[in-house]
Protein backbone atom coordinates (compact mmCIF):
# COMPACT_ATOMS: atom_id res chain seq x y z
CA UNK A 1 63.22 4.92 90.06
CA UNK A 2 63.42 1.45 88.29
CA UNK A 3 61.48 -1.16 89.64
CA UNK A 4 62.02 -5.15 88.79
CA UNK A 5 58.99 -7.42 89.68
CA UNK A 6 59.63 -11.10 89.35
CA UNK A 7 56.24 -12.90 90.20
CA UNK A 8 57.21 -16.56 91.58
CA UNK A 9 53.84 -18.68 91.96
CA UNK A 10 55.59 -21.61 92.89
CA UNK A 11 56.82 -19.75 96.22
CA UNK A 12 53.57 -17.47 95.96
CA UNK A 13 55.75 -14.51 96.24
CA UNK A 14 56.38 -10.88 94.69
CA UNK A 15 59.84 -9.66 94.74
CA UNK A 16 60.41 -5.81 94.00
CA UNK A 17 63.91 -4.54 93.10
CA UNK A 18 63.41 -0.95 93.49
CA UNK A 19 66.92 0.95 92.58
CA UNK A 20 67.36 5.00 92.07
CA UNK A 21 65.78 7.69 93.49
CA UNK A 22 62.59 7.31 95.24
CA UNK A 23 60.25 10.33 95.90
CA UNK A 24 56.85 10.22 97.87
CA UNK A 25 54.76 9.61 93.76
CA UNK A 26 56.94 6.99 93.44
CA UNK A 27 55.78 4.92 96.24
CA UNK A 28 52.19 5.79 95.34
CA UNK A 29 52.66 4.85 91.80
CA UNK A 30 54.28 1.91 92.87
CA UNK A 31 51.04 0.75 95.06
CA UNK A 32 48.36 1.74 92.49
CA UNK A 33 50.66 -0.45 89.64
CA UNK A 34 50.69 -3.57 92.10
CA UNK A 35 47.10 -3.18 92.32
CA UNK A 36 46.75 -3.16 88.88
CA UNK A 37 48.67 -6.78 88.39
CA UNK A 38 46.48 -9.08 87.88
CA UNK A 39 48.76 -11.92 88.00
CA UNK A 40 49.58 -10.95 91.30
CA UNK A 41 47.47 -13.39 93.79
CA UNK A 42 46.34 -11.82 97.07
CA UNK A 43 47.45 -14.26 99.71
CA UNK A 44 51.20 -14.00 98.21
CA UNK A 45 53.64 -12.82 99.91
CA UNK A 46 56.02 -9.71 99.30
CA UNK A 47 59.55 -8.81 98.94
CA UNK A 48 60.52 -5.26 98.48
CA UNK A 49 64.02 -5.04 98.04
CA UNK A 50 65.35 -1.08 98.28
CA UNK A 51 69.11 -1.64 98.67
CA UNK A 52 69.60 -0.55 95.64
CA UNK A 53 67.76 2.76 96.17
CA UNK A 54 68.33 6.30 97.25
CA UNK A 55 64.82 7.17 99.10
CA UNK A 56 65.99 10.67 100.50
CA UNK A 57 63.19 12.05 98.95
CA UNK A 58 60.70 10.24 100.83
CA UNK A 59 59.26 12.27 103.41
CA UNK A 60 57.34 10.85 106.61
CA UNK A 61 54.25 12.09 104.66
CA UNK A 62 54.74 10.06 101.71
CA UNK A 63 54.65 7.41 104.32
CA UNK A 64 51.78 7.87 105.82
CA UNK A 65 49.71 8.02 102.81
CA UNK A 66 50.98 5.07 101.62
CA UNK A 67 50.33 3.72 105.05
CA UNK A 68 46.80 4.88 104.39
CA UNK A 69 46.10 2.95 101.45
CA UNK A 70 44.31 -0.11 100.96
CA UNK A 71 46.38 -3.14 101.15
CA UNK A 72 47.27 -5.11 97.88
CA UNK A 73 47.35 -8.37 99.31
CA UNK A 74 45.27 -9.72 101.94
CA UNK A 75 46.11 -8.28 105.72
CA UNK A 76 48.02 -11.53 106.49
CA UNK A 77 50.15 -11.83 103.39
CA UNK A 78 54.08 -11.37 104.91
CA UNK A 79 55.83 -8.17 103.49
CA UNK A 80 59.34 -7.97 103.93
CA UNK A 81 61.31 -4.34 103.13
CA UNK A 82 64.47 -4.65 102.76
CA UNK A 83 66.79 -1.08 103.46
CA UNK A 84 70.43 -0.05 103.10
CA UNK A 85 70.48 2.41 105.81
CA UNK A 86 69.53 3.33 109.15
CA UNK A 87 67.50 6.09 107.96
CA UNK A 88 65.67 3.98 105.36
CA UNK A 89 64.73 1.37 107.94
CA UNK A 90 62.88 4.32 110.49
CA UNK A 91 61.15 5.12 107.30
CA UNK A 92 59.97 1.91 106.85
CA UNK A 93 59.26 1.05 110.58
CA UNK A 94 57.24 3.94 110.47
CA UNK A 95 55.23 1.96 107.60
CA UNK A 96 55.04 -0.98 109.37
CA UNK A 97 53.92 0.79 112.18
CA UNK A 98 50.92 2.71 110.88
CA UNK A 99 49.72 -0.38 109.24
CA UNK A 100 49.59 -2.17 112.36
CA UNK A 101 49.06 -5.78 110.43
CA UNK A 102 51.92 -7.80 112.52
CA UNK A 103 52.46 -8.91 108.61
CA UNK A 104 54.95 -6.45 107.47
CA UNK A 105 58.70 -6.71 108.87
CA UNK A 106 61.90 -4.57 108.10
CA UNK A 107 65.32 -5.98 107.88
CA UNK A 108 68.91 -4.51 106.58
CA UNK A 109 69.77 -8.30 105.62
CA UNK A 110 68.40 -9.71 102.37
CA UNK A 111 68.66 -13.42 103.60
CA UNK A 112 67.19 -13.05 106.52
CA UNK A 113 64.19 -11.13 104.65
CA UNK A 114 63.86 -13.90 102.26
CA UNK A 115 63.79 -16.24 104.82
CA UNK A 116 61.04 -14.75 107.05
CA UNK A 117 58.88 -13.63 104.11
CA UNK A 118 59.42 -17.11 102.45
CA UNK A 119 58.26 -19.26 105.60
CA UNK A 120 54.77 -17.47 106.08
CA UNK A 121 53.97 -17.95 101.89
């Protein structure tokens, strides 16, 4: 998995590139390294954009522990996820989901993602 992070404090939002393979450690690494940003501001907002990955390693498991985790950014910060496939965006409905925040939305489209996430930061 490669993952670009482009930090924009103008727009106070995080965008994540995520291409390759994705397992389940993957995802959790991914979490504990956003946690460790410190440039990254807790009321920003997120972009995670995974059309560029292959997550059929990711098992509803993986999911839910990464569900389980405490949030990086604060409960109301907007989190757009951004999937290539049908089966990528059940995964990630099942995120948004178990979180239960009303702050996390999926979309196939990366404009309309941006747009959403972008209006709320």
């Amino acid at each position: 998995m490669n993952v670009d992070q482009e930090i924009d404090h103008t727009r106070r939002l995080v965008i994540l590139t995520i291409s390759g393979e994705i397992t389940d450690q993957d995802l959790l690494a991914l979490a504990d390294r956003m946690a460790n940003t410190p440039s990254i501001n807790k009321s920003f907002a997120m972009l995670v954009d995974l059309r560029f990955a292959s997550g059929l390693k990711v098992t509803t498991e993986g999911v839910r522990k990464l569900a389980e985790r405490p949030l990086v950014l604060a409960a109301e910060s907007r989190r757009a996820v951004v999937v290539p496939s049908p089966l990528g965006y059940g995964m990630a409905r099942m995120y948004e989901m178990l979180r239960g925040t009303g702050a996390t939305k999926v979309f196939m489209d990366y404009d309309e993602a941006r747009t959403w996430v972008e209006a709320g930061s």
